[in-house]
PDBML (XML) file of the C-alpha atoms, coordinates in Angstrom:
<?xml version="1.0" encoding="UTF-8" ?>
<PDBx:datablock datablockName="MODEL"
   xmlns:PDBx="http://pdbml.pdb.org/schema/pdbx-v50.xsd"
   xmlns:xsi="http://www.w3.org/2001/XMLSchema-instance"
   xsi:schemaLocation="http://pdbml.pdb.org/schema/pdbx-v50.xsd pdbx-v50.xsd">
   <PDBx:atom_siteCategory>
      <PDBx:atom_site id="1">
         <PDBx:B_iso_or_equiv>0.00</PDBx:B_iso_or_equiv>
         <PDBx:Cartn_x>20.056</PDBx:Cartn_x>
         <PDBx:Cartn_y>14.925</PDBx:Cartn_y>
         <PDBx:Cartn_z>-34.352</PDBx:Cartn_z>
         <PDBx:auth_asym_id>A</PDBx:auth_asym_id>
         <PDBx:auth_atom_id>CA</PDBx:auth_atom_id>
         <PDBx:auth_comp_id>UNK</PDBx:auth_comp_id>
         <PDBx:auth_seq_id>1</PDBx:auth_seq_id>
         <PDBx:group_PDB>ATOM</PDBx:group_PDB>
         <PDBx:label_alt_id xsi:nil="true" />
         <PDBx:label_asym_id>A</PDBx:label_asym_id>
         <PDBx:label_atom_id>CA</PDBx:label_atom_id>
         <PDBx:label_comp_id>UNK</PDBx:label_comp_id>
         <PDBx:label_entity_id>1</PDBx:label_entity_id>
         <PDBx:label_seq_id>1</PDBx:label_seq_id>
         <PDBx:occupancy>1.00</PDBx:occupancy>
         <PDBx:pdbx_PDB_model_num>1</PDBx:pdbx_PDB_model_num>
         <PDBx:type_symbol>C</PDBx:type_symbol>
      </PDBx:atom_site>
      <PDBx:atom_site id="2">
         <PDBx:B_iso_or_equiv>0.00</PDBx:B_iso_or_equiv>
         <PDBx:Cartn_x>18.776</PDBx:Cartn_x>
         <PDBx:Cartn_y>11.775</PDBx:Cartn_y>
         <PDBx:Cartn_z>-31.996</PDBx:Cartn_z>
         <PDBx:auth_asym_id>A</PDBx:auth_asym_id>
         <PDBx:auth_atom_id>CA</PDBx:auth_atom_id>
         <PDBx:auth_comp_id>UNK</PDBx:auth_comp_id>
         <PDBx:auth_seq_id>2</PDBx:auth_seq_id>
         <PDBx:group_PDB>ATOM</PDBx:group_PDB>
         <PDBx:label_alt_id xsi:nil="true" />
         <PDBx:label_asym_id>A</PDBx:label_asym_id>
         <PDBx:label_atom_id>CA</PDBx:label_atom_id>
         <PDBx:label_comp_id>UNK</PDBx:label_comp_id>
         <PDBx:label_entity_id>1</PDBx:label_entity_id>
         <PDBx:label_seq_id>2</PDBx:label_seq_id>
         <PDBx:occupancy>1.00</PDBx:occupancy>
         <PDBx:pdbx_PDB_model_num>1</PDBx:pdbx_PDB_model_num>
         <PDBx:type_symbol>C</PDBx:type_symbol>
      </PDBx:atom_site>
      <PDBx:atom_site id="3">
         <PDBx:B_iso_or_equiv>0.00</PDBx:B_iso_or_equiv>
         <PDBx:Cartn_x>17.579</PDBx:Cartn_x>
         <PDBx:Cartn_y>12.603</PDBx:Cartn_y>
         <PDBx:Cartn_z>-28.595</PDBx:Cartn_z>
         <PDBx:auth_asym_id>A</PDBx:auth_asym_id>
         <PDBx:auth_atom_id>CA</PDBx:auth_atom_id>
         <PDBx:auth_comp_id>UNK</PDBx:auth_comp_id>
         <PDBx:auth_seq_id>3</PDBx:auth_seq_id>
         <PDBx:group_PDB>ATOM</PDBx:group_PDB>
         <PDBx:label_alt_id xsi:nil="true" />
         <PDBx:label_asym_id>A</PDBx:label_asym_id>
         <PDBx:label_atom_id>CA</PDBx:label_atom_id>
         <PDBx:label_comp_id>UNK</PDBx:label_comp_id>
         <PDBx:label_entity_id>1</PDBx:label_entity_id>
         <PDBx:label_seq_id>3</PDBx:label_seq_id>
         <PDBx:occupancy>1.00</PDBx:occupancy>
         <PDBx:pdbx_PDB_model_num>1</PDBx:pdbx_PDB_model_num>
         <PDBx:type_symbol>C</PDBx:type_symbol>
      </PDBx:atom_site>
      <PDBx:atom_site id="4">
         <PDBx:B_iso_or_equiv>0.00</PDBx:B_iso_or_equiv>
         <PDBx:Cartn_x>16.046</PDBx:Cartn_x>
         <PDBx:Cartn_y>10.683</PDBx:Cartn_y>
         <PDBx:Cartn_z>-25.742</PDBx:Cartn_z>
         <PDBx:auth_asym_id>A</PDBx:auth_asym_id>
         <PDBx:auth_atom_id>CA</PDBx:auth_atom_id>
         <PDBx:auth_comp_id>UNK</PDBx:auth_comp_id>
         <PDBx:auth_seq_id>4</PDBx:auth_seq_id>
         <PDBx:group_PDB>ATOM</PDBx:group_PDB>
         <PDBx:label_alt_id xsi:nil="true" />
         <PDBx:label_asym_id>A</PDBx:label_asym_id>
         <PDBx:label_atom_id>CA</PDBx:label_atom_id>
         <PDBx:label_comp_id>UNK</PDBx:label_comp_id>
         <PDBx:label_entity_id>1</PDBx:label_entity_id>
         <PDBx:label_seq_id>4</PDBx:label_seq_id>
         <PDBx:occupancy>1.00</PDBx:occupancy>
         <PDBx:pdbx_PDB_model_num>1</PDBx:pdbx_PDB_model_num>
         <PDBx:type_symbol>C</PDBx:type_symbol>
      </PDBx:atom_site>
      <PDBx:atom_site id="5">
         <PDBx:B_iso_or_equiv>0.00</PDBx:B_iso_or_equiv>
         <PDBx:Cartn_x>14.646</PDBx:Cartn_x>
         <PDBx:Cartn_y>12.846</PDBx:Cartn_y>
         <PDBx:Cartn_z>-23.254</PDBx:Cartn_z>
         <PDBx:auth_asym_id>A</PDBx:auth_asym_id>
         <PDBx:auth_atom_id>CA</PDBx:auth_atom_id>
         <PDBx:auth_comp_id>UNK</PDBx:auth_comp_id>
         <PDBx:auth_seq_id>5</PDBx:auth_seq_id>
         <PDBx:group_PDB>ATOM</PDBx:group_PDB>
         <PDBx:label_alt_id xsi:nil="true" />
         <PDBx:label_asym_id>A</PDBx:label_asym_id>
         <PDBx:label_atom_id>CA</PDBx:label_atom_id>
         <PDBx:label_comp_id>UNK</PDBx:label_comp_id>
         <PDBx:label_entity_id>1</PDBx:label_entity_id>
         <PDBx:label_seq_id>5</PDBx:label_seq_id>
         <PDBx:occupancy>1.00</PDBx:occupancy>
         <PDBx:pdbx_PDB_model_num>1</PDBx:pdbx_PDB_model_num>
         <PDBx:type_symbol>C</PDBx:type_symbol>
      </PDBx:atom_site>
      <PDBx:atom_site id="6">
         <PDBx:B_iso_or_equiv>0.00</PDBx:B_iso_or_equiv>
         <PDBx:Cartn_x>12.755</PDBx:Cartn_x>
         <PDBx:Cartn_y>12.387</PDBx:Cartn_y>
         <PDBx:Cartn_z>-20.372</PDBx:Cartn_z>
         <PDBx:auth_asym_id>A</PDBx:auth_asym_id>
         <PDBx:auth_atom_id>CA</PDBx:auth_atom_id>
         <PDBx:auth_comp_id>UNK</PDBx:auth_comp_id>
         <PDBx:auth_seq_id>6</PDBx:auth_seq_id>
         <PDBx:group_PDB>ATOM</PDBx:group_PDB>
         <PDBx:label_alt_id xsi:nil="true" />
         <PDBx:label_asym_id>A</PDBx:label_asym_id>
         <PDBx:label_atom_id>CA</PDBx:label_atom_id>
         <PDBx:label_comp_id>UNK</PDBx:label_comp_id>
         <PDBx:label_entity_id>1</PDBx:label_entity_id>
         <PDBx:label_seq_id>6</PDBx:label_seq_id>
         <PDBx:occupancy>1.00</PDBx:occupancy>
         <PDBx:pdbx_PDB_model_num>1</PDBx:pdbx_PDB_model_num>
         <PDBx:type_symbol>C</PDBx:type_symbol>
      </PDBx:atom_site>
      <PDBx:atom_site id="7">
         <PDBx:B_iso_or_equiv>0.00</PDBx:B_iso_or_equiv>
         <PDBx:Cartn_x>10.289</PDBx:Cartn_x>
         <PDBx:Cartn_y>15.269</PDBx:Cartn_y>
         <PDBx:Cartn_z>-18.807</PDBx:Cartn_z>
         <PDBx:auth_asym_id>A</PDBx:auth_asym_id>
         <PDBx:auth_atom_id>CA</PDBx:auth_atom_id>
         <PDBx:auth_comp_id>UNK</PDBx:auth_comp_id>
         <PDBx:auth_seq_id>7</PDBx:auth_seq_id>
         <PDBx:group_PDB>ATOM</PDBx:group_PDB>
         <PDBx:label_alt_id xsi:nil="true" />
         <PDBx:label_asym_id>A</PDBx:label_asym_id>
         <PDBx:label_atom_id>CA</PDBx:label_atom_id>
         <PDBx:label_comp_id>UNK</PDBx:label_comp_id>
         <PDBx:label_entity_id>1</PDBx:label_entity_id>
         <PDBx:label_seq_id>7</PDBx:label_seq_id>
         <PDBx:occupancy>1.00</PDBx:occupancy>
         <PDBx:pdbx_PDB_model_num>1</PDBx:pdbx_PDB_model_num>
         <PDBx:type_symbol>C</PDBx:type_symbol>
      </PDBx:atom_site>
      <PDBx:atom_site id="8">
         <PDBx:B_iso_or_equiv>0.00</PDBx:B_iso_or_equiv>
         <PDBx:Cartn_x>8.690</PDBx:Cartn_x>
         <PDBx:Cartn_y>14.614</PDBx:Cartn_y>
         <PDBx:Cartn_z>-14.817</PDBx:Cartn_z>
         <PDBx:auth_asym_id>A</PDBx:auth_asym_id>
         <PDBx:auth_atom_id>CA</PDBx:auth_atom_id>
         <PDBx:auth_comp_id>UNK</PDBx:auth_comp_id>
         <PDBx:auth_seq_id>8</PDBx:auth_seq_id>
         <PDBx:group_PDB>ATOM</PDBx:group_PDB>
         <PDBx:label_alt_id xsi:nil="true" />
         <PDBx:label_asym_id>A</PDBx:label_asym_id>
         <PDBx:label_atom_id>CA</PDBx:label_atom_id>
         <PDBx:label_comp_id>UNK</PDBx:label_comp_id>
         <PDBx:label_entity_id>1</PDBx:label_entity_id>
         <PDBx:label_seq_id>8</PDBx:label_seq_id>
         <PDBx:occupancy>1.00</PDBx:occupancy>
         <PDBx:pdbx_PDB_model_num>1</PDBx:pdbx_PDB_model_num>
         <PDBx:type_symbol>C</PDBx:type_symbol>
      </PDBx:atom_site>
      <PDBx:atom_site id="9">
         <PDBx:B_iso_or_equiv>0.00</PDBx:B_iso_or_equiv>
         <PDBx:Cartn_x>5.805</PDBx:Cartn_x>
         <PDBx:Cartn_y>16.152</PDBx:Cartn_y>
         <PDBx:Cartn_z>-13.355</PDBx:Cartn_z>
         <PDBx:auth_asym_id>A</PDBx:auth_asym_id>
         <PDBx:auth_atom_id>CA</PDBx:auth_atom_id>
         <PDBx:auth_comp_id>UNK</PDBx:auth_comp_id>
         <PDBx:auth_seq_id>9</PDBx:auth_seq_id>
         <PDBx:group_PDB>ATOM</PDBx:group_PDB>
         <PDBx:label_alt_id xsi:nil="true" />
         <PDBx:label_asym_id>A</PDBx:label_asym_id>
         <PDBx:label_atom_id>CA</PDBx:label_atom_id>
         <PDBx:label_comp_id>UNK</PDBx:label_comp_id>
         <PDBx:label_entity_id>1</PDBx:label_entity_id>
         <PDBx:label_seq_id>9</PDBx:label_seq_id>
         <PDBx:occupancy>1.00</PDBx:occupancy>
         <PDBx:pdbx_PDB_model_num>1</PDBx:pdbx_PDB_model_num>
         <PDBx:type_symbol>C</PDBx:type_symbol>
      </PDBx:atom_site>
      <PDBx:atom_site id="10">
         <PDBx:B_iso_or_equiv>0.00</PDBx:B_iso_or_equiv>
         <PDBx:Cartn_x>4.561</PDBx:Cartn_x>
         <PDBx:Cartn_y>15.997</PDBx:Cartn_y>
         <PDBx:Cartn_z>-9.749</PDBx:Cartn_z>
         <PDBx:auth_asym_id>A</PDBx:auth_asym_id>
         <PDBx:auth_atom_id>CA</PDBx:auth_atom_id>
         <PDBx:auth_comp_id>UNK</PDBx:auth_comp_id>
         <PDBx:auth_seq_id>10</PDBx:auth_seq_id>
         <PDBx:group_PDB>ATOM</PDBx:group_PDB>
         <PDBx:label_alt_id xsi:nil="true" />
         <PDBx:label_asym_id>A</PDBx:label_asym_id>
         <PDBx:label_atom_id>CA</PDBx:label_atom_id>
         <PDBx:label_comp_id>UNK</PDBx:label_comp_id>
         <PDBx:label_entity_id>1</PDBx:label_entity_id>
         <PDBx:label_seq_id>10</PDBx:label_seq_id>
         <PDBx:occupancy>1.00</PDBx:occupancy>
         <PDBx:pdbx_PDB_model_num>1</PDBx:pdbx_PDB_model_num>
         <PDBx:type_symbol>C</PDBx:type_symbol>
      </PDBx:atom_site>
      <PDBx:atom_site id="11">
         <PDBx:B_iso_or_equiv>0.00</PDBx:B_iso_or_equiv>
         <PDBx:Cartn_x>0.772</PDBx:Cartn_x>
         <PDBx:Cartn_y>15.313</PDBx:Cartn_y>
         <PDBx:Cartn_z>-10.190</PDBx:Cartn_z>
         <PDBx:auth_asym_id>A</PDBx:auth_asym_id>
         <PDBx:auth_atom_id>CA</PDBx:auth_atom_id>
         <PDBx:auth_comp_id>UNK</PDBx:auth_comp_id>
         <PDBx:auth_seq_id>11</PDBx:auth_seq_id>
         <PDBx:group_PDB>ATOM</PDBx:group_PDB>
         <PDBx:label_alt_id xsi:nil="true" />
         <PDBx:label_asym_id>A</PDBx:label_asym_id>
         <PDBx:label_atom_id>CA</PDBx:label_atom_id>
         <PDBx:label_comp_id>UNK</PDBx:label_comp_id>
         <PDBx:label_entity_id>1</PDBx:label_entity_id>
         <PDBx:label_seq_id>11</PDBx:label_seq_id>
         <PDBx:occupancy>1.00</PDBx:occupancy>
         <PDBx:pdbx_PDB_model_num>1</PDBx:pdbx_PDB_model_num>
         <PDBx:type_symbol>C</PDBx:type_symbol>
      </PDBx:atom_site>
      <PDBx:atom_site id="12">
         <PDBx:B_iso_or_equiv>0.00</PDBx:B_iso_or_equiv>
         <PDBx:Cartn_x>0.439</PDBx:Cartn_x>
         <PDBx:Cartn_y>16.742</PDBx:Cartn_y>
         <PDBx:Cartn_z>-6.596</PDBx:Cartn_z>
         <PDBx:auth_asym_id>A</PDBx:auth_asym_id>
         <PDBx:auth_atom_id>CA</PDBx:auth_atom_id>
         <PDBx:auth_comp_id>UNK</PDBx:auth_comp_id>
         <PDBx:auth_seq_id>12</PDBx:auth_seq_id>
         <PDBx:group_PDB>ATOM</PDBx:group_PDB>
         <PDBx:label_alt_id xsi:nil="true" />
         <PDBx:label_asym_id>A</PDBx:label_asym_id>
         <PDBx:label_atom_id>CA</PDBx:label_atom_id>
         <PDBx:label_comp_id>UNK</PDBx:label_comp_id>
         <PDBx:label_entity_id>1</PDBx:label_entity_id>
         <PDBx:label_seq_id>12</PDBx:label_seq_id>
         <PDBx:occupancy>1.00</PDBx:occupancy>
         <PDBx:pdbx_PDB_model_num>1</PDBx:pdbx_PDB_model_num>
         <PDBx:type_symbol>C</PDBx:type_symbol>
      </PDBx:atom_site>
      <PDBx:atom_site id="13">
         <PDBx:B_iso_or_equiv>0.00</PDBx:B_iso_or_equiv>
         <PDBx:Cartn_x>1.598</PDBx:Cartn_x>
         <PDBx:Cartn_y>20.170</PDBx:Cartn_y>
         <PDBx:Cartn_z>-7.822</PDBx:Cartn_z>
         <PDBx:auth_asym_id>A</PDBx:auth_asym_id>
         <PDBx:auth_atom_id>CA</PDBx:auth_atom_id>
         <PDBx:auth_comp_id>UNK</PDBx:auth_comp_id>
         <PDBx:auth_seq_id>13</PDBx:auth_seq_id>
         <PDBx:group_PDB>ATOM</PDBx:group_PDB>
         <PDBx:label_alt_id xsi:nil="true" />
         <PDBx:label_asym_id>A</PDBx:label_asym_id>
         <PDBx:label_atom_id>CA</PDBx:label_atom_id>
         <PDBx:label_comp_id>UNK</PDBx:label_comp_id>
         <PDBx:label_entity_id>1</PDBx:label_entity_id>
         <PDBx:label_seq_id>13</PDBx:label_seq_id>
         <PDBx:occupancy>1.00</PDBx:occupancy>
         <PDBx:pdbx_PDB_model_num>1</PDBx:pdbx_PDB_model_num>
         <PDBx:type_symbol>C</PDBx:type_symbol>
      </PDBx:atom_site>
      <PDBx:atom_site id="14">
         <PDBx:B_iso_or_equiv>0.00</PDBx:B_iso_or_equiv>
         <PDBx:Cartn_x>-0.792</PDBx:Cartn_x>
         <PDBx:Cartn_y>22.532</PDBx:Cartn_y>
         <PDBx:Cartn_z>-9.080</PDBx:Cartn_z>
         <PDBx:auth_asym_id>A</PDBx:auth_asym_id>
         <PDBx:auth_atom_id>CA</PDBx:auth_atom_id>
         <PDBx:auth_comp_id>UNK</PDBx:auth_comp_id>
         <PDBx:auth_seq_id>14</PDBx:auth_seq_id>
         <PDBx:group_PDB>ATOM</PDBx:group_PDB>
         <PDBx:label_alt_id xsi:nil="true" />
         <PDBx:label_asym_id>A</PDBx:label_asym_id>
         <PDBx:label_atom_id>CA</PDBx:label_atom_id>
         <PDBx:label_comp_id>UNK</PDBx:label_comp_id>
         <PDBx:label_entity_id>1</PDBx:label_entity_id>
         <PDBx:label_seq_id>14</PDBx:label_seq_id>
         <PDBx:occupancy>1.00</PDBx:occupancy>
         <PDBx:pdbx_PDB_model_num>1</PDBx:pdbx_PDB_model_num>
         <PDBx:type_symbol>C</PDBx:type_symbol>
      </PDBx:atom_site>
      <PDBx:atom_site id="15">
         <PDBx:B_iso_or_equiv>0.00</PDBx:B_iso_or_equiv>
         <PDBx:Cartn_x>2.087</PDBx:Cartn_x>
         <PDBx:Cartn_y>23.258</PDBx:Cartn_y>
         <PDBx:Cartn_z>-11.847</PDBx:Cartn_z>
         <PDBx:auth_asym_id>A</PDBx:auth_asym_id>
         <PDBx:auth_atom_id>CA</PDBx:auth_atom_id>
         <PDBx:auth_comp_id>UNK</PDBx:auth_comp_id>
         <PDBx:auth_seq_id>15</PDBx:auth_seq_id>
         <PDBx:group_PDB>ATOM</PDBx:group_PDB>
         <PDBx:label_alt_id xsi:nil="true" />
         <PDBx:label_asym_id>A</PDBx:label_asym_id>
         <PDBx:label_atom_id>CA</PDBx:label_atom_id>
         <PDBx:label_comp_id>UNK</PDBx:label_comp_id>
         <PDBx:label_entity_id>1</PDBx:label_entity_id>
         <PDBx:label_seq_id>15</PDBx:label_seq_id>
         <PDBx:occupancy>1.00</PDBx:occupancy>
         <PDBx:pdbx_PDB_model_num>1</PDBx:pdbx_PDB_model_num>
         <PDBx:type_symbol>C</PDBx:type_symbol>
      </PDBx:atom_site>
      <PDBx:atom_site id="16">
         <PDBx:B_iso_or_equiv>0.00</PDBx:B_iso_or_equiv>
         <PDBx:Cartn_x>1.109</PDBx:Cartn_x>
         <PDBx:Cartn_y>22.084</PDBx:Cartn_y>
         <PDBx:Cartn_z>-15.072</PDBx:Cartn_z>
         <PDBx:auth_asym_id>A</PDBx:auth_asym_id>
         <PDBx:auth_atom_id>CA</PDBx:auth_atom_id>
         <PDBx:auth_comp_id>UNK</PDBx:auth_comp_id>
         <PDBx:auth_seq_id>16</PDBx:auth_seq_id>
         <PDBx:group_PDB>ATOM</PDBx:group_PDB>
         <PDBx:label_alt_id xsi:nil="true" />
         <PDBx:label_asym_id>A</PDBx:label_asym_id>
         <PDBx:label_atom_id>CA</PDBx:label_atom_id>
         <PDBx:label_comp_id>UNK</PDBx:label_comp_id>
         <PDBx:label_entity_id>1</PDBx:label_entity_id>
         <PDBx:label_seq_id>16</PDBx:label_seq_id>
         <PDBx:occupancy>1.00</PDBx:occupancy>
         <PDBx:pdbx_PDB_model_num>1</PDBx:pdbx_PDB_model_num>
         <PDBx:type_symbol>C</PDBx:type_symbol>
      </PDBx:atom_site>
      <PDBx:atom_site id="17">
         <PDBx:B_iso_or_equiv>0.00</PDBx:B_iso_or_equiv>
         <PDBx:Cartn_x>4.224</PDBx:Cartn_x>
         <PDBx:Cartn_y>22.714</PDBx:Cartn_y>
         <PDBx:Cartn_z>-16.274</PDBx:Cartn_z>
         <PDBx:auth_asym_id>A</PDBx:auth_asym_id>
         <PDBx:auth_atom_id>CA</PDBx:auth_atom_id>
         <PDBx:auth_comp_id>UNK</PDBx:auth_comp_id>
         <PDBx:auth_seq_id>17</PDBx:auth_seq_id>
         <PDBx:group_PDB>ATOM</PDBx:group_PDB>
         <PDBx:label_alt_id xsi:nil="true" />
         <PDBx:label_asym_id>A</PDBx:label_asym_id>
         <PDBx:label_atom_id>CA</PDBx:label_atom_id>
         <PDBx:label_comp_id>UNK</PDBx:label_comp_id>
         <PDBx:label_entity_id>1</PDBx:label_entity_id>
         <PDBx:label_seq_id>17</PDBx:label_seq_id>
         <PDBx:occupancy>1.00</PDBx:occupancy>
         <PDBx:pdbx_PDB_model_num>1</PDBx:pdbx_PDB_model_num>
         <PDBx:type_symbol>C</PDBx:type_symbol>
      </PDBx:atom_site>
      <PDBx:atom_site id="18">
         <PDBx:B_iso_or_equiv>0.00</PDBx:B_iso_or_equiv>
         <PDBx:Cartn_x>6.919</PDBx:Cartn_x>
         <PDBx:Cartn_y>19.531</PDBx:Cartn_y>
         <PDBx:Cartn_z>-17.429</PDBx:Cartn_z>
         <PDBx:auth_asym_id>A</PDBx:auth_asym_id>
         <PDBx:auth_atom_id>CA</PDBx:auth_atom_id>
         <PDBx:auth_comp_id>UNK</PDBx:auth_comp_id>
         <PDBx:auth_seq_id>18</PDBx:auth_seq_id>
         <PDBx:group_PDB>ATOM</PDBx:group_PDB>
         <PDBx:label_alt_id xsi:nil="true" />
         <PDBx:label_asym_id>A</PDBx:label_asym_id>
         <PDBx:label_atom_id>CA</PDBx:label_atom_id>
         <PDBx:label_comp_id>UNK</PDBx:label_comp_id>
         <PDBx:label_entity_id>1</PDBx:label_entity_id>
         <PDBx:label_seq_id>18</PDBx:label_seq_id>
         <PDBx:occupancy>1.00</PDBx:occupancy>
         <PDBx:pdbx_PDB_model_num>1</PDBx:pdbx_PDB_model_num>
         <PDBx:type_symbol>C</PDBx:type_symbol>
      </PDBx:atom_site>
      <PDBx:atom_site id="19">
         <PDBx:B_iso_or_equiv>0.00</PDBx:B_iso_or_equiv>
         <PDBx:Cartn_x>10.523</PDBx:Cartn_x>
         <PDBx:Cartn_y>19.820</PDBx:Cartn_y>
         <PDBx:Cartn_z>-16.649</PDBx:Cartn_z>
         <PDBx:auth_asym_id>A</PDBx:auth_asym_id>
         <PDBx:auth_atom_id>CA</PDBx:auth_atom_id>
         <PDBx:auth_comp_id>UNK</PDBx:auth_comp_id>
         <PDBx:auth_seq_id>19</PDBx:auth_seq_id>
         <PDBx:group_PDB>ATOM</PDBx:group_PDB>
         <PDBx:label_alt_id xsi:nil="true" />
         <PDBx:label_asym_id>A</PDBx:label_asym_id>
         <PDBx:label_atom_id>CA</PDBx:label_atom_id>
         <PDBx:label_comp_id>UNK</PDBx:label_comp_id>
         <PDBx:label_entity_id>1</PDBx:label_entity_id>
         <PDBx:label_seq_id>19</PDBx:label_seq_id>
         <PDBx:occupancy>1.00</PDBx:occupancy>
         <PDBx:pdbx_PDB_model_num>1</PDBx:pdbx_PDB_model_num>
         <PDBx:type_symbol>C</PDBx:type_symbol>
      </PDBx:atom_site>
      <PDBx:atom_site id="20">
         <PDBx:B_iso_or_equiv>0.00</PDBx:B_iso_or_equiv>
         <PDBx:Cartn_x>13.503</PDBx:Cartn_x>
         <PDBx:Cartn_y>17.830</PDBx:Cartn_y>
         <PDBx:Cartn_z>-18.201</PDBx:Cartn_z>
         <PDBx:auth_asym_id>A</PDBx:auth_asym_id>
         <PDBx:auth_atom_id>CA</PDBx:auth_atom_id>
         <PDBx:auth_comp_id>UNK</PDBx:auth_comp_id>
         <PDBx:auth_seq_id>20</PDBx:auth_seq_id>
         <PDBx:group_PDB>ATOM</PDBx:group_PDB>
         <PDBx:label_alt_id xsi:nil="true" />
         <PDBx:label_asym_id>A</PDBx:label_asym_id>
         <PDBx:label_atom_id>CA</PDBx:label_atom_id>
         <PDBx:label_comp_id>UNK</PDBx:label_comp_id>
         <PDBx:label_entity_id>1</PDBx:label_entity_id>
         <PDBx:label_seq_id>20</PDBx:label_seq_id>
         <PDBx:occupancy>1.00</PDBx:occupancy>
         <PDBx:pdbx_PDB_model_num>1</PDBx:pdbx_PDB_model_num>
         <PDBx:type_symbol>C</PDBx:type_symbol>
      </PDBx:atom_site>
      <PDBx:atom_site id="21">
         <PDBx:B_iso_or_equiv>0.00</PDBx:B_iso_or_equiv>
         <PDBx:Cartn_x>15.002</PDBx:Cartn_x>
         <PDBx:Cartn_y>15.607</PDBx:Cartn_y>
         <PDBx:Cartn_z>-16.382</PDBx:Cartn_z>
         <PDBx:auth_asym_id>A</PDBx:auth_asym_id>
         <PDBx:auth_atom_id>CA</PDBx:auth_atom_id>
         <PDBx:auth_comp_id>UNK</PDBx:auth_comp_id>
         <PDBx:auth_seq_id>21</PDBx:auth_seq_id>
         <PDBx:group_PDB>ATOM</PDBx:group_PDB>
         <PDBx:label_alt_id xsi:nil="true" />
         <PDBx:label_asym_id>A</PDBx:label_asym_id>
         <PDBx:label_atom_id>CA</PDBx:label_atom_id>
         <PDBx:label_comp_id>UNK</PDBx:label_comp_id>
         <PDBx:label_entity_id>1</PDBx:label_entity_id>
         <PDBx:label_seq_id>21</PDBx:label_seq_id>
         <PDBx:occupancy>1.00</PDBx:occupancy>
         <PDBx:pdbx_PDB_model_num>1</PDBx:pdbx_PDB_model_num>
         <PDBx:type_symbol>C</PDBx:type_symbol>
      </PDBx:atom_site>
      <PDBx:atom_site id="22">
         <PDBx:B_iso_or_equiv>0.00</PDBx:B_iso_or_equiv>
         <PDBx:Cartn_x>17.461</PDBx:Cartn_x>
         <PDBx:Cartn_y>13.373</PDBx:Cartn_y>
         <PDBx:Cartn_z>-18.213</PDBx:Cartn_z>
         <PDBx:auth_asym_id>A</PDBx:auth_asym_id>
         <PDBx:auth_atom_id>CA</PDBx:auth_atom_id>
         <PDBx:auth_comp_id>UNK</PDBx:auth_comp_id>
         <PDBx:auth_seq_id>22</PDBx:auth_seq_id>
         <PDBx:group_PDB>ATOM</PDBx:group_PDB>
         <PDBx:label_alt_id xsi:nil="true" />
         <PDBx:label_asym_id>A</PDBx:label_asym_id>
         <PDBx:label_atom_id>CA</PDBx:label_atom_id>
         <PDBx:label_comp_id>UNK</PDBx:label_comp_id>
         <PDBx:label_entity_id>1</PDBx:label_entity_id>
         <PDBx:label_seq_id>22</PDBx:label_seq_id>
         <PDBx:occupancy>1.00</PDBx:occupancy>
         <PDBx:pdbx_PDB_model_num>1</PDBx:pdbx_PDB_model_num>
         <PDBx:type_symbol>C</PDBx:type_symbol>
      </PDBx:atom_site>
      <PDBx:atom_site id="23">
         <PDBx:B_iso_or_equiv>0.00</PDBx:B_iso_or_equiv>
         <PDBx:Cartn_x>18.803</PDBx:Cartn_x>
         <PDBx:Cartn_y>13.400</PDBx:Cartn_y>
         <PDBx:Cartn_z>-21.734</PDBx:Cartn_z>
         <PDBx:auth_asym_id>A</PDBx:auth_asym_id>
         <PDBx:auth_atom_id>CA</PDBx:auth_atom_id>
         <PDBx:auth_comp_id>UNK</PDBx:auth_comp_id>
         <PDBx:auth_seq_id>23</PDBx:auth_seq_id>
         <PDBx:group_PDB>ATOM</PDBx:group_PDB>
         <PDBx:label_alt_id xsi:nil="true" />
         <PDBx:label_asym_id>A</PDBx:label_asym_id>
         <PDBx:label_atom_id>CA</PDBx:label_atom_id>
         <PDBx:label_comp_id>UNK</PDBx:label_comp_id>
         <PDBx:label_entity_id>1</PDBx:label_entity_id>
         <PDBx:label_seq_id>23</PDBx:label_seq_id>
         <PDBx:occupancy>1.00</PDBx:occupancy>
         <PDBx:pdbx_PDB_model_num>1</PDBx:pdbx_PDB_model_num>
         <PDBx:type_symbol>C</PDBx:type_symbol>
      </PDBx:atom_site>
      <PDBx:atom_site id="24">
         <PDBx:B_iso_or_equiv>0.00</PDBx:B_iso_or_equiv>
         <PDBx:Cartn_x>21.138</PDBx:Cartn_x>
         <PDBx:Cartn_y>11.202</PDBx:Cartn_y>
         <PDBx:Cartn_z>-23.580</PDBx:Cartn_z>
         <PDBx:auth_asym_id>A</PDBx:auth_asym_id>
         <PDBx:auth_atom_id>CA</PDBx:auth_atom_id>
         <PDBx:auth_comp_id>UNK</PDBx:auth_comp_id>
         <PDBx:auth_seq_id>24</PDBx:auth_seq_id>
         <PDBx:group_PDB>ATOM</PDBx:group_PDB>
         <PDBx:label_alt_id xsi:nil="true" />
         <PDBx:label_asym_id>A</PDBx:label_asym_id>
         <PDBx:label_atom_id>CA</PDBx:label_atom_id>
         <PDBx:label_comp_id>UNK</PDBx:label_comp_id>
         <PDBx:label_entity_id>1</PDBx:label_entity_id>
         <PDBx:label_seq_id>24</PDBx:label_seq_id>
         <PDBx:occupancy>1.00</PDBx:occupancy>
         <PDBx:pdbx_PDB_model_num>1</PDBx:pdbx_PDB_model_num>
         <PDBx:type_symbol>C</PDBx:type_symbol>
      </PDBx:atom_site>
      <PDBx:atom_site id="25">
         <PDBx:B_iso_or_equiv>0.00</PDBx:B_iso_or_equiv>
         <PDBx:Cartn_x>22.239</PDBx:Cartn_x>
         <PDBx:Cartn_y>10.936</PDBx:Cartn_y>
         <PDBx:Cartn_z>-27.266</PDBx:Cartn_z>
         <PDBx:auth_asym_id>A</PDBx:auth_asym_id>
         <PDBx:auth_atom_id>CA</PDBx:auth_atom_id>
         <PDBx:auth_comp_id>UNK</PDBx:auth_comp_id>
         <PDBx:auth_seq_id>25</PDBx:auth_seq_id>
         <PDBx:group_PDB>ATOM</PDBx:group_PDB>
         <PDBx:label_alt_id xsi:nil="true" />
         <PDBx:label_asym_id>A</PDBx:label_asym_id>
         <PDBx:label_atom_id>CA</PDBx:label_atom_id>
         <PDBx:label_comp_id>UNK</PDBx:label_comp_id>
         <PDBx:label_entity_id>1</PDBx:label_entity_id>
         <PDBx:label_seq_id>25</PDBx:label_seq_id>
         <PDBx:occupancy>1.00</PDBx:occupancy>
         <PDBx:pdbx_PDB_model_num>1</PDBx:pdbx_PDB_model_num>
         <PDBx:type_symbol>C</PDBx:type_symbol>
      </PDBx:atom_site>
   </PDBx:atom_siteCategory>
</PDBx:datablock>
């Protein structure tokens, strides 16, 4: 399987934590 995923972060937030945020095949 061949993914291209994309994870965000707001460097303001004290959240280290990345989220998803697009995918595509």
């Amino acid at each position: 399987v061949k993914d291209v995923w994309t994870f965000a972060r707001d460097t303001r937030s004290r959240d280290p934590n990345w989220k998803l945020v697009a995918t595509e095949a």
